[in-house]
Protein backbone atom coordinates (compact mmCIF):
# COMPACT_ATOMS: atom_id res chain seq x y z
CA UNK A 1 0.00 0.00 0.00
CA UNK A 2 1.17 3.25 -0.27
CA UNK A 3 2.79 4.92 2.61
CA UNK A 4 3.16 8.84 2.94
CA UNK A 5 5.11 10.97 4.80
CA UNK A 6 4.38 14.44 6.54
CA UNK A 7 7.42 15.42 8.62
CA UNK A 8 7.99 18.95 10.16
CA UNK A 9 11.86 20.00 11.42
CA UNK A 10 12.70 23.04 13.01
CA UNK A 11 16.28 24.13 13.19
CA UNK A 12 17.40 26.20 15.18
CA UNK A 13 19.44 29.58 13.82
CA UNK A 14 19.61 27.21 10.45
CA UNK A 15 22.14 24.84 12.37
CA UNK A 16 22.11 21.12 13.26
CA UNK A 17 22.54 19.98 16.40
CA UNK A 18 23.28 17.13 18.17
CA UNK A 19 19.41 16.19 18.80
CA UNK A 20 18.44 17.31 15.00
CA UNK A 21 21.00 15.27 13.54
CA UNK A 22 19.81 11.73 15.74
CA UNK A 23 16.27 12.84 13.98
CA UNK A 24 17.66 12.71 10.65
CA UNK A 25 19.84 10.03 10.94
CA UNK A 26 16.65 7.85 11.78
CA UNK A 27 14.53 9.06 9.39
CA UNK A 28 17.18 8.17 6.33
CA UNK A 29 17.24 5.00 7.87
CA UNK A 30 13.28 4.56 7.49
CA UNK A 31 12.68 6.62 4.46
CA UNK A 32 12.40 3.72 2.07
CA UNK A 33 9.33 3.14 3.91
CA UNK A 34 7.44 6.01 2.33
CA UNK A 35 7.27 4.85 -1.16
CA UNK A 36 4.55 7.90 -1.78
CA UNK A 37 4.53 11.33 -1.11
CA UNK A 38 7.47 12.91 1.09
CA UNK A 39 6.00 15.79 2.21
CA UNK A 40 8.66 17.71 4.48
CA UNK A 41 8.51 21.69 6.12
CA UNK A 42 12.07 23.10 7.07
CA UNK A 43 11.15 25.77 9.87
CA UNK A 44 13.98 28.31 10.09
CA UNK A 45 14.59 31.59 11.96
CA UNK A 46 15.75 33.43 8.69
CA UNK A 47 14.31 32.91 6.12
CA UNK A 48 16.75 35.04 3.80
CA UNK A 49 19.97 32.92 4.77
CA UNK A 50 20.85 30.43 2.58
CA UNK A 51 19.12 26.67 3.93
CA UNK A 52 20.24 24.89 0.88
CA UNK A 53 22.75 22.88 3.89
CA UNK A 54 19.51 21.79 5.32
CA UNK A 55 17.62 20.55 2.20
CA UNK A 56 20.48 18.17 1.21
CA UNK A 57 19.64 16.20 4.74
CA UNK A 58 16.77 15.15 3.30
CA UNK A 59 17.12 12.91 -0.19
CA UNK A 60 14.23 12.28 -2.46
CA UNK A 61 11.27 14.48 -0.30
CA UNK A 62 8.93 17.73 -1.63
CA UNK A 63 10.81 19.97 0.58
CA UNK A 64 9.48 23.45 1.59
CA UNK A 65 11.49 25.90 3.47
CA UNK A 66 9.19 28.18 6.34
CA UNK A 67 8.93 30.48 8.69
CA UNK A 68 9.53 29.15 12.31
CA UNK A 69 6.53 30.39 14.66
CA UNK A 70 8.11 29.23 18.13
CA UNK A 71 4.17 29.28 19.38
CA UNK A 72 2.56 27.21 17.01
CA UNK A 73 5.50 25.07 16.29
CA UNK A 74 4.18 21.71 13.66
CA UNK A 75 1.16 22.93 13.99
CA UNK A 76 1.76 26.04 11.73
CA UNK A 77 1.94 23.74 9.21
CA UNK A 78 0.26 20.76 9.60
CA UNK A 79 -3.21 21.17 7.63
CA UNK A 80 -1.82 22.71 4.97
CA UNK A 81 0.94 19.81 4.82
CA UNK A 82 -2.04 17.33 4.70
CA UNK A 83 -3.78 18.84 1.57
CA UNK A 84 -0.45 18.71 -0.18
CA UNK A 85 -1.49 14.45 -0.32
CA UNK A 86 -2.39 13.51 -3.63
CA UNK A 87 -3.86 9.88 -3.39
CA UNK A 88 -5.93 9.24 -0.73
CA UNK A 89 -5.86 5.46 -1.15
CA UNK A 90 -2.63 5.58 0.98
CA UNK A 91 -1.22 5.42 4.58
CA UNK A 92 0.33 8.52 6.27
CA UNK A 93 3.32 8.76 8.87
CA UNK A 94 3.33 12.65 10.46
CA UNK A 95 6.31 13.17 12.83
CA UNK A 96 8.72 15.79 13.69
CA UNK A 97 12.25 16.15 14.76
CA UNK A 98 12.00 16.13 18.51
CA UNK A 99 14.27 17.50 20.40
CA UNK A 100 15.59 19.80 18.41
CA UNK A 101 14.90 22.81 20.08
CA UNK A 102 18.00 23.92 22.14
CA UNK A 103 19.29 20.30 21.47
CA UNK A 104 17.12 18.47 23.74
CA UNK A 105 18.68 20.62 26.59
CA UNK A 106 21.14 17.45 27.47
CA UNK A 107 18.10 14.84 28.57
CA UNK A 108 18.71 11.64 27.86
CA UNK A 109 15.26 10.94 27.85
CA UNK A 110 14.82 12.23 25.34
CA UNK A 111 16.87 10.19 23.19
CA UNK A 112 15.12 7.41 23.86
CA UNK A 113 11.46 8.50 23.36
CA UNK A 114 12.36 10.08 19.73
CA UNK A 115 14.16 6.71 19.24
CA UNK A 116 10.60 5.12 20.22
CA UNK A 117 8.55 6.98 18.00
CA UNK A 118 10.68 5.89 15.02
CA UNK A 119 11.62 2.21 16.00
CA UNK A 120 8.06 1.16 17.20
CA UNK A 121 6.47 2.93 14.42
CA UNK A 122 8.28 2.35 11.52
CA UNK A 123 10.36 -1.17 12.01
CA UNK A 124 8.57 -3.62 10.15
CA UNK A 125 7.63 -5.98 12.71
CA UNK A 126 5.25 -3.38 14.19
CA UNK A 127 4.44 -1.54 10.72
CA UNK A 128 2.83 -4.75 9.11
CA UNK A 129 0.49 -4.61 12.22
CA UNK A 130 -0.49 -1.28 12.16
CA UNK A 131 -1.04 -1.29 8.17
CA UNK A 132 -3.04 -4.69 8.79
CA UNK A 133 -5.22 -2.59 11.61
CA UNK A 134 -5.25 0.68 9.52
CA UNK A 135 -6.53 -1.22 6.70
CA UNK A 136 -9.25 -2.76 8.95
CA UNK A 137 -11.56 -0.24 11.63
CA UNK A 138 -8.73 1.77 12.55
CA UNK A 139 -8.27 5.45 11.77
CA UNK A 140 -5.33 6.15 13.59
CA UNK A 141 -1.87 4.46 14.75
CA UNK A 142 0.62 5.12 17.19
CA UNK A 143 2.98 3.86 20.36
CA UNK A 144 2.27 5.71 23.77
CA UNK A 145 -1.70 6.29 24.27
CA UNK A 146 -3.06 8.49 27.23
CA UNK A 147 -7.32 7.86 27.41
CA UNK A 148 -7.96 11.06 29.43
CA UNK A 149 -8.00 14.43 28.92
CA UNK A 150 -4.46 16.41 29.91
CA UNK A 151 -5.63 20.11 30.44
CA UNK A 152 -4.18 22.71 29.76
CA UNK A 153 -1.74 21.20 27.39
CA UNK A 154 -3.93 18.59 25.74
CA UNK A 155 -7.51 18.75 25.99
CA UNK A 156 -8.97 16.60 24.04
CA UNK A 157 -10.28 12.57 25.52
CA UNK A 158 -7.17 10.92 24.19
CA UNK A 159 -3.84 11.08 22.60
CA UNK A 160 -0.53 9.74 21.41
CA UNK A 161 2.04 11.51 23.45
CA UNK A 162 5.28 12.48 21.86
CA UNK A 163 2.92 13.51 18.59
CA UNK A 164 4.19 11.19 16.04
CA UNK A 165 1.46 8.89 14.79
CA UNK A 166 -0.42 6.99 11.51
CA UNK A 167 -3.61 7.72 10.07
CA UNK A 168 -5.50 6.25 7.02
CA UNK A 169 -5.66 8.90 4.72
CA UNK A 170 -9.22 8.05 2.79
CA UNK A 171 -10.80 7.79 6.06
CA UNK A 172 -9.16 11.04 7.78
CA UNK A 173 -10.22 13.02 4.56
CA UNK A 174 -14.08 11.73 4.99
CA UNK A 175 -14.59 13.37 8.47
CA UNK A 176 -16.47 16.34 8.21
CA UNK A 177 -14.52 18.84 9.52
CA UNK A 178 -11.16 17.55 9.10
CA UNK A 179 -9.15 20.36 8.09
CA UNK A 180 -10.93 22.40 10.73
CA UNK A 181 -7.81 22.84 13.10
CA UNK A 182 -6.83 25.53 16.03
CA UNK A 183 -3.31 26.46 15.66
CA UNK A 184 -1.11 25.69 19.07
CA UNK A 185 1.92 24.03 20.33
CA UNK A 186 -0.28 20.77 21.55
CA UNK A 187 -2.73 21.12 18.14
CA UNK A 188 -1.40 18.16 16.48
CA UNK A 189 -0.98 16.06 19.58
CA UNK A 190 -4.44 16.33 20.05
CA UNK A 191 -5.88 15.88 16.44
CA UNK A 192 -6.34 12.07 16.38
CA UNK A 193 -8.58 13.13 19.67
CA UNK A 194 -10.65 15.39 18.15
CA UNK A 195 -10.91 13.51 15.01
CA UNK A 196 -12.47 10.35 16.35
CA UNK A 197 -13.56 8.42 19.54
CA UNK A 198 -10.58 6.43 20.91
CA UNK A 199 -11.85 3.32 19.51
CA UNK A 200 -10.42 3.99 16.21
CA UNK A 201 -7.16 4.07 17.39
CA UNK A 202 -4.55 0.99 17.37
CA UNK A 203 -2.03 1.37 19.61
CA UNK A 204 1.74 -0.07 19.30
CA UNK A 205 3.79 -0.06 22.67
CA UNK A 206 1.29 0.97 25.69
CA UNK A 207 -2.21 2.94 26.36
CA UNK A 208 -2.77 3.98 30.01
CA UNK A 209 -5.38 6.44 31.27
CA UNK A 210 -3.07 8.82 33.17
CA UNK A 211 -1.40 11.40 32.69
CA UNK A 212 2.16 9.94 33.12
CA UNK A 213 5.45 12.38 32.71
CA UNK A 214 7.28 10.98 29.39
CA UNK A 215 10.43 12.41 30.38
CA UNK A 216 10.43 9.66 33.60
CA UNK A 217 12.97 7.01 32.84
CA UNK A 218 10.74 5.04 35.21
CA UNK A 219 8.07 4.57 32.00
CA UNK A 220 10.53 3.86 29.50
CA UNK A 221 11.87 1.05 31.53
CA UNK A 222 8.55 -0.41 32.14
CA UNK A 223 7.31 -0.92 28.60
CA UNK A 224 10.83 -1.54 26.43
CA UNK A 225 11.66 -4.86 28.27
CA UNK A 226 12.54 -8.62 26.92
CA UNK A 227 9.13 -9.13 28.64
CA UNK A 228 7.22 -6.38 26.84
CA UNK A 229 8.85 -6.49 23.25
CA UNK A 230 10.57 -10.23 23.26
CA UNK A 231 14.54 -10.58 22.92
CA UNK A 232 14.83 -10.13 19.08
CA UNK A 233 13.38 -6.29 19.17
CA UNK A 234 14.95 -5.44 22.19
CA UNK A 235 18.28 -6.37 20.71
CA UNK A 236 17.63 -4.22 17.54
CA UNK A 237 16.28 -1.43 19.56
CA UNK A 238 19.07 -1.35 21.90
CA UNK A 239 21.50 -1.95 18.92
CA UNK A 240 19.78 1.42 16.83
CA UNK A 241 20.22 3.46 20.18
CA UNK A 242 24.04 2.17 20.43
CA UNK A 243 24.63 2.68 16.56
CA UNK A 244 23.01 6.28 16.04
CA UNK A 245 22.43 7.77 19.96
């Protein structure tokens, strides 16, 4: 089936650092995945310098350089990312290069939750599953679920935290009102929310209904065990974070 990609990276004062360039080095090692549209918006400071350094990271993709809005973040350009899809009879990966901003200030966290969101979404031992699930009554795909509201960041009954998920594209587009969309720094995290009841959402890793802090090492080492994820994917998980963190 095909597979599109919507990706959003900010860099900071046009210049990649060490938590842009983990980002990028994953992504290149999943792009092959996409084998539709690679949609991708390059969020700078200036927009009159030259960011030509920046589109080269990115091989192959419908690249767009914009204006960073440091308030609105992805969500600036999310909807109008999403009309830029040409066949609806596809698949669609958004993420974004977490982290980034002020180089993930030195958490190590960090590391491994943006290693997470691309290893447990786009490794193909979990990506058959979600396309087989995305294919069938699911809208929406993605690894860490929260089933309750999370005011004031994100309001809406559910979520994926970390804000890198899959979505069927025919059935997104035949909501009513999906390109209806609030501009915010928690917008996007909260779209597969608003967009339908948590029922049409498949879940990879874990779905809890708290609001649990991501940035907890104590979470992390609860659900990415030999128990939780079986020897083989543990192995390749810890051997991507030794190979590229």
């Amino acid at each position: 089936m095909i597979k599109n990609l919507v990706y959003y990276c900010y860099f900071e004062n046009s210049e990649i650092n060490e938590f842009a360039n983990y980002n990028i080095n994953l992504l290149n090692r999943y792009l092959s995945t996409f084998n539709g549209q690679r949609i991708i918006k390059i969020a700078v400071d200036d927009m009159s310098k030259n960011n030509s350094h920046l589109i080269e990271l990115f091989p192959n993709c419908d690249i767009e350089i914009v204006q960073n809005n440091s308030e609105t973040r992805e969500s600036e350009y999310f909807i109008q990312s999403l009309k830029e899809i040409k066949d609806t009879n596809s698949l669609t990966f958004f993420g974004h290069n977490k982290g980034s901003k002020s180089g993930g200030n030195g958490n190590n966290i960090v590391k491994i939750w943006l290693l997470s969101m691309y290893f447990f979404n786009l490794e193909e031992h979990y990506l058959s599953n979600i396309e087989y699930n995305l294919t069938n009554d699911k809208t929406f795909s993605g690894i860490m679920q929260i089933t309750v509201p999370c005011p004031p960041w994100v309001t809406t009954n559910w979520h994926y935290s970390g804000t890198f998920f899959w979505f069927n594209t025919e059935k997104l587009f035949s909501i009513d009102g999906w390109d209806s969309f609030e501009k915010g720094r928690f917008s996007v995290e909260g779209y597969p929310g608003k967009m339908v009841d948590v029922s049409k959402s498949h879940v990879t890793l874990c779905s809890e209904s708290y609001n649990w802090n991501s940035y907890m090492p104590t979470i992390w080492k609860k659900y990415i065990t030999k128990e939780t994820i079986g020897d083989k994917q543990l192995n390749k998980y810890l051997d991507l974070h030794n190979n590229i963190l």
